[in-house]
C-alpha atoms as a PDB file:
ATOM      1  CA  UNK A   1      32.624  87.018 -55.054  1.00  0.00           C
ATOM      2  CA  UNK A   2      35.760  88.059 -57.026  1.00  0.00           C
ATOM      3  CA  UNK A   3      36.820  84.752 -59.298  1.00  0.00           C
ATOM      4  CA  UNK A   4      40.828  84.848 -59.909  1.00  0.00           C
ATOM      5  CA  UNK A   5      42.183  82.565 -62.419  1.00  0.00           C
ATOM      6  CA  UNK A   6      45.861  81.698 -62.164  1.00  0.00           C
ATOM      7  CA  UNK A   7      48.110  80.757 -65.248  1.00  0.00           C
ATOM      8  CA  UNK A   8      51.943  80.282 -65.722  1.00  0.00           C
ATOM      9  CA  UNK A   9      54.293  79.149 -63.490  1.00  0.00           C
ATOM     10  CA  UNK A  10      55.856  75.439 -63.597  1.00  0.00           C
ATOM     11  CA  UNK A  11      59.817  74.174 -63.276  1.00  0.00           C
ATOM     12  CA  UNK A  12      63.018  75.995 -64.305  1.00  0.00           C
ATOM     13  CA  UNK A  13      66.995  75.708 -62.821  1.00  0.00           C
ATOM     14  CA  UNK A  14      68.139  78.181 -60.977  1.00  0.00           C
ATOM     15  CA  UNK A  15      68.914  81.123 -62.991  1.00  0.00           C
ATOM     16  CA  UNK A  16      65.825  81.001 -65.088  1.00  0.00           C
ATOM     17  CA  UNK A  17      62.622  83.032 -65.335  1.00  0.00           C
ATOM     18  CA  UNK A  18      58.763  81.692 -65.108  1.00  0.00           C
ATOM     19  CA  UNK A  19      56.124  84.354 -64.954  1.00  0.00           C
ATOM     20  CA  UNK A  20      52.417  83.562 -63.516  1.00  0.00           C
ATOM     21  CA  UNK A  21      49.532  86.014 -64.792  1.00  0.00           C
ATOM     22  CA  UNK A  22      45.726  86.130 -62.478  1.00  0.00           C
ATOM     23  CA  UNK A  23      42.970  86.858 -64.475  1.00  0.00           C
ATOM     24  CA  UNK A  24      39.853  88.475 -61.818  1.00  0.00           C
ATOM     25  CA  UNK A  25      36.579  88.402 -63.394  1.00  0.00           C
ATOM     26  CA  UNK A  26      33.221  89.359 -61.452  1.00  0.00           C
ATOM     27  CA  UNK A  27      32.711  92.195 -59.307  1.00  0.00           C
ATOM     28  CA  UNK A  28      36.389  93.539 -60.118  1.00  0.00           C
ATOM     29  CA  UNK A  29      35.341  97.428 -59.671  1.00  0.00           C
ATOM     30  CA  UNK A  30      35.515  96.356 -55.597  1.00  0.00           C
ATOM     31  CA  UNK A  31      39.547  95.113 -56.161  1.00  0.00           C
ATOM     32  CA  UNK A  32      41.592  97.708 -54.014  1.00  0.00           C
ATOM     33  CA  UNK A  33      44.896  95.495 -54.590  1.00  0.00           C
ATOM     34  CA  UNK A  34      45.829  93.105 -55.365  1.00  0.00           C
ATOM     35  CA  UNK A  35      49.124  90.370 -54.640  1.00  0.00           C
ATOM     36  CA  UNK A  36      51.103  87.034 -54.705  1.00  0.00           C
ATOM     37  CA  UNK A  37      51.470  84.718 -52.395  1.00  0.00           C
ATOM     38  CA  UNK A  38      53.207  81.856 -51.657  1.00  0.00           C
ATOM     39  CA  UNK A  39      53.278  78.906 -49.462  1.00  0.00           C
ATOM     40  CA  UNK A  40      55.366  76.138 -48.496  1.00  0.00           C
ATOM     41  CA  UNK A  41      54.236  73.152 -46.215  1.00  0.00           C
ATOM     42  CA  UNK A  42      54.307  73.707 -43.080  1.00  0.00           C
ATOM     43  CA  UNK A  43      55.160  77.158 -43.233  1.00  0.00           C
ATOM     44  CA  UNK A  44      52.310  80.439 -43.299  1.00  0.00           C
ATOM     45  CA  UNK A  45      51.348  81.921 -46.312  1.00  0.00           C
ATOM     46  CA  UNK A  46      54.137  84.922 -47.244  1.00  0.00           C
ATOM     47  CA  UNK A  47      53.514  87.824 -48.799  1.00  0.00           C
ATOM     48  CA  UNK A  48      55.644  88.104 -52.543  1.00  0.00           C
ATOM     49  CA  UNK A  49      54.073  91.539 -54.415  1.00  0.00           C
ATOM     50  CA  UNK A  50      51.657  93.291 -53.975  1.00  0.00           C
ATOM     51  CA  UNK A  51      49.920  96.430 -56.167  1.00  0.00           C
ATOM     52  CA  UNK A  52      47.363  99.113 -55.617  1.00  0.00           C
ATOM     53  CA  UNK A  53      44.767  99.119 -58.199  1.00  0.00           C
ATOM     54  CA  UNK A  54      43.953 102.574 -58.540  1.00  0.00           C
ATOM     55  CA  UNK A  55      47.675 103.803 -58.442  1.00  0.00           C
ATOM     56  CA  UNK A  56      49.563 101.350 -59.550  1.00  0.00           C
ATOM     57  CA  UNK A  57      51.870 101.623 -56.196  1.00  0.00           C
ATOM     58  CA  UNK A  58      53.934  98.526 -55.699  1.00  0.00           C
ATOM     59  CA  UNK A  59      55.189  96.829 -52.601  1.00  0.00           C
ATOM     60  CA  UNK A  60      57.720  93.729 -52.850  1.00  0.00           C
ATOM     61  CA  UNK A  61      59.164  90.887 -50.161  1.00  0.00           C
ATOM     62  CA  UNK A  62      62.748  91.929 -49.104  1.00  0.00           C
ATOM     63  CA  UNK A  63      63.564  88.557 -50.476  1.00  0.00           C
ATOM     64  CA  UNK A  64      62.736  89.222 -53.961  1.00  0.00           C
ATOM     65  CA  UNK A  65      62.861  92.754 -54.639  1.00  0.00           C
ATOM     66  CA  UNK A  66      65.204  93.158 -58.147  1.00  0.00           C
ATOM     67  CA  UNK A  67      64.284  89.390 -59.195  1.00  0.00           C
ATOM     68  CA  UNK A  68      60.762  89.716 -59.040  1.00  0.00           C
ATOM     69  CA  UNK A  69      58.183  92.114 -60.980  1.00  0.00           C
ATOM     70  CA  UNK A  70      54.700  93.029 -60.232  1.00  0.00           C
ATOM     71  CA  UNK A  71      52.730  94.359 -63.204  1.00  0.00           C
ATOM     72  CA  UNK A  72      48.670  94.965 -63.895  1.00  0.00           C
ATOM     73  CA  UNK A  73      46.294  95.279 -66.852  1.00  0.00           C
ATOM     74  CA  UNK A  74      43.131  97.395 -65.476  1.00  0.00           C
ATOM     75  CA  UNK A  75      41.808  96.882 -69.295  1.00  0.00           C
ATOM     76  CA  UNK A  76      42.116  93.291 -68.570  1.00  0.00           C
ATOM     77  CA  UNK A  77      41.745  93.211 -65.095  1.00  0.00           C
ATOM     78  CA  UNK A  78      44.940  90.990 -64.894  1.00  0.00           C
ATOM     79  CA  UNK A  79      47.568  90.535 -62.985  1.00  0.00           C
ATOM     80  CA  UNK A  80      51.375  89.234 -63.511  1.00  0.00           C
ATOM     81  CA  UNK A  81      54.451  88.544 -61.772  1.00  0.00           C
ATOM     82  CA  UNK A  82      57.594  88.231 -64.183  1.00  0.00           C
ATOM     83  CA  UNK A  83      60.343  86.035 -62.017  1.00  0.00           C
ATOM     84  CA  UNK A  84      63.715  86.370 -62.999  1.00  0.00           C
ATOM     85  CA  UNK A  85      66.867  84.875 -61.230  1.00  0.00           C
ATOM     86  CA  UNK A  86      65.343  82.586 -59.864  1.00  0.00           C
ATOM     87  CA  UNK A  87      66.434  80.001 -56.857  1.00  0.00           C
ATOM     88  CA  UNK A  88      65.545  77.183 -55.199  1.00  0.00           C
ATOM     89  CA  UNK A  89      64.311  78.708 -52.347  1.00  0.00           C
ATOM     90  CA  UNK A  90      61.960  80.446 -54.795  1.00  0.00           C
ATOM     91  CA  UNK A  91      59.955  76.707 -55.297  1.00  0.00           C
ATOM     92  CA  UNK A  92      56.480  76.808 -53.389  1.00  0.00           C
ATOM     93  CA  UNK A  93      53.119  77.219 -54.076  1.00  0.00           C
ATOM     94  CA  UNK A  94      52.408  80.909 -55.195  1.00  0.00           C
ATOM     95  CA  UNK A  95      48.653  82.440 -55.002  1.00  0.00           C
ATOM     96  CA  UNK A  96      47.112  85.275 -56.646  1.00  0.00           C
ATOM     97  CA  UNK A  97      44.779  87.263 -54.068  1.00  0.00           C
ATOM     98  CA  UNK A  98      42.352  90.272 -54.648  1.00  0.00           C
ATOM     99  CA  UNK A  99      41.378  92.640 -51.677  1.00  0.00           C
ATOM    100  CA  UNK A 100      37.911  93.594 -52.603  1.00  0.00           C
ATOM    101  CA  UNK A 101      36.291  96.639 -50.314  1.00  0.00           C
ATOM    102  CA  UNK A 102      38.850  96.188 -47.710  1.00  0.00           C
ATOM    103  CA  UNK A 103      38.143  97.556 -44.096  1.00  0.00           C
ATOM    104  CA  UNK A 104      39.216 101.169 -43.633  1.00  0.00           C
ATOM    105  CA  UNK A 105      42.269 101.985 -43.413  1.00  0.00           C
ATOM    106  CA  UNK A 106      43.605  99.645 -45.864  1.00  0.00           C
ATOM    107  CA  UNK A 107      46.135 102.271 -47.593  1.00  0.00           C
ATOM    108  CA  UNK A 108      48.154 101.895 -45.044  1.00  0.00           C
ATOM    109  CA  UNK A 109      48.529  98.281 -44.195  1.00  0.00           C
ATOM    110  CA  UNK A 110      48.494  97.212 -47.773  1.00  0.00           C
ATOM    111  CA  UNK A 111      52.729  97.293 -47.413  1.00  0.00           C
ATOM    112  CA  UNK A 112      52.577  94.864 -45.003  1.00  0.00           C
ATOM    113  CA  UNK A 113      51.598  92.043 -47.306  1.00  0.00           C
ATOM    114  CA  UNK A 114      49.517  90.205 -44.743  1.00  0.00           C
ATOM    115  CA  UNK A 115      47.203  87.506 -46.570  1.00  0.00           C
ATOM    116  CA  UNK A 116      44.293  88.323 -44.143  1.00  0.00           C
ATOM    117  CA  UNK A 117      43.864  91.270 -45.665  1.00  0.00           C
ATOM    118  CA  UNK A 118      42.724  89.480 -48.702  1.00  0.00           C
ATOM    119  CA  UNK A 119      39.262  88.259 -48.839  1.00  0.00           C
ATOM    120  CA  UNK A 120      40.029  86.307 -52.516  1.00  0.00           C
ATOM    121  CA  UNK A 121      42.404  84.049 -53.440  1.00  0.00           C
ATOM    122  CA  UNK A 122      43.187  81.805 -56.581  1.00  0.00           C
ATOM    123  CA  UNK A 123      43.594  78.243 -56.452  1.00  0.00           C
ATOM    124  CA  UNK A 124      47.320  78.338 -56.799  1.00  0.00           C
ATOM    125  CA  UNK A 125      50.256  77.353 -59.182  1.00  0.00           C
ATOM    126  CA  UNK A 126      53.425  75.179 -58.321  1.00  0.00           C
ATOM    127  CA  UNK A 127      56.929  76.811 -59.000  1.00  0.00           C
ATOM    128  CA  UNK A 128      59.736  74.748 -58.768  1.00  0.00           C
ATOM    129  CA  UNK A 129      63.106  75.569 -58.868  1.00  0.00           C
ATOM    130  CA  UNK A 130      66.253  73.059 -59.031  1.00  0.00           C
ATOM    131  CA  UNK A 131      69.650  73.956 -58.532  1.00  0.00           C
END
């Protein structure tokens, strides 16, 4: 089992930056991508960033694409997600998640962003926002 150890986030006004970095340790030569998450109550898990391992390829929420960047370490096996510009609607619950051997076919839904295609997940860290 993949472990992935979030870091970072916390509170800013609107207009600042937080980043959040996931650390994967065990079994990381599985990883096929990797993403963020985030989750508000009552509402499903959404997908934020995501980013093939193996080619660095980089898919982003509509809602966050030119505030929000998704970066990896392979040397580290690590993770990041710089958030600039932030807003309130930004606050939630954000998760690091690690697809490790995915089912076939993978390549092609990995755009989608859809948390069950994610078989590890970190414990999550709070990002608040105030206007």
């Amino acid at each position: 089992q993949v472990q992935l150890v979030q870091s970072g986030g916390g509170s800013v006004q609107a207009g600042g930056s937080l980043s959040l970095s996931c650390a994967a340790t065990r079994y990381t030569l599985g990883i096929r991508h990797m993403g963020w998450f985030r989750q508000t109550p009552g509402k499903e898990r959404e997908g934020v960033a995501s980013i093939v391992t193996a080619d660095g390829a980089i898919y982003y929420a509509e809602s966050v694409k030119g505030r929000f960047t998704i970066s990896q370490d392979n040397t580290e096996n690590t993770v990041s997600l710089q958030m600039n510009s932030l807003k309130p609607e930004d606050t939630a619950m954000y998760y690091c998640a690690a697809a490790w051997l995915p089912s076939p076919g993978w390549r092609d839904r990995v755009s989608t962003m859809k948390a069950d295609e994610y078989n590890n997940w970190g414990r999550g860290t709070q990002v608040t926002v105030s206007s």
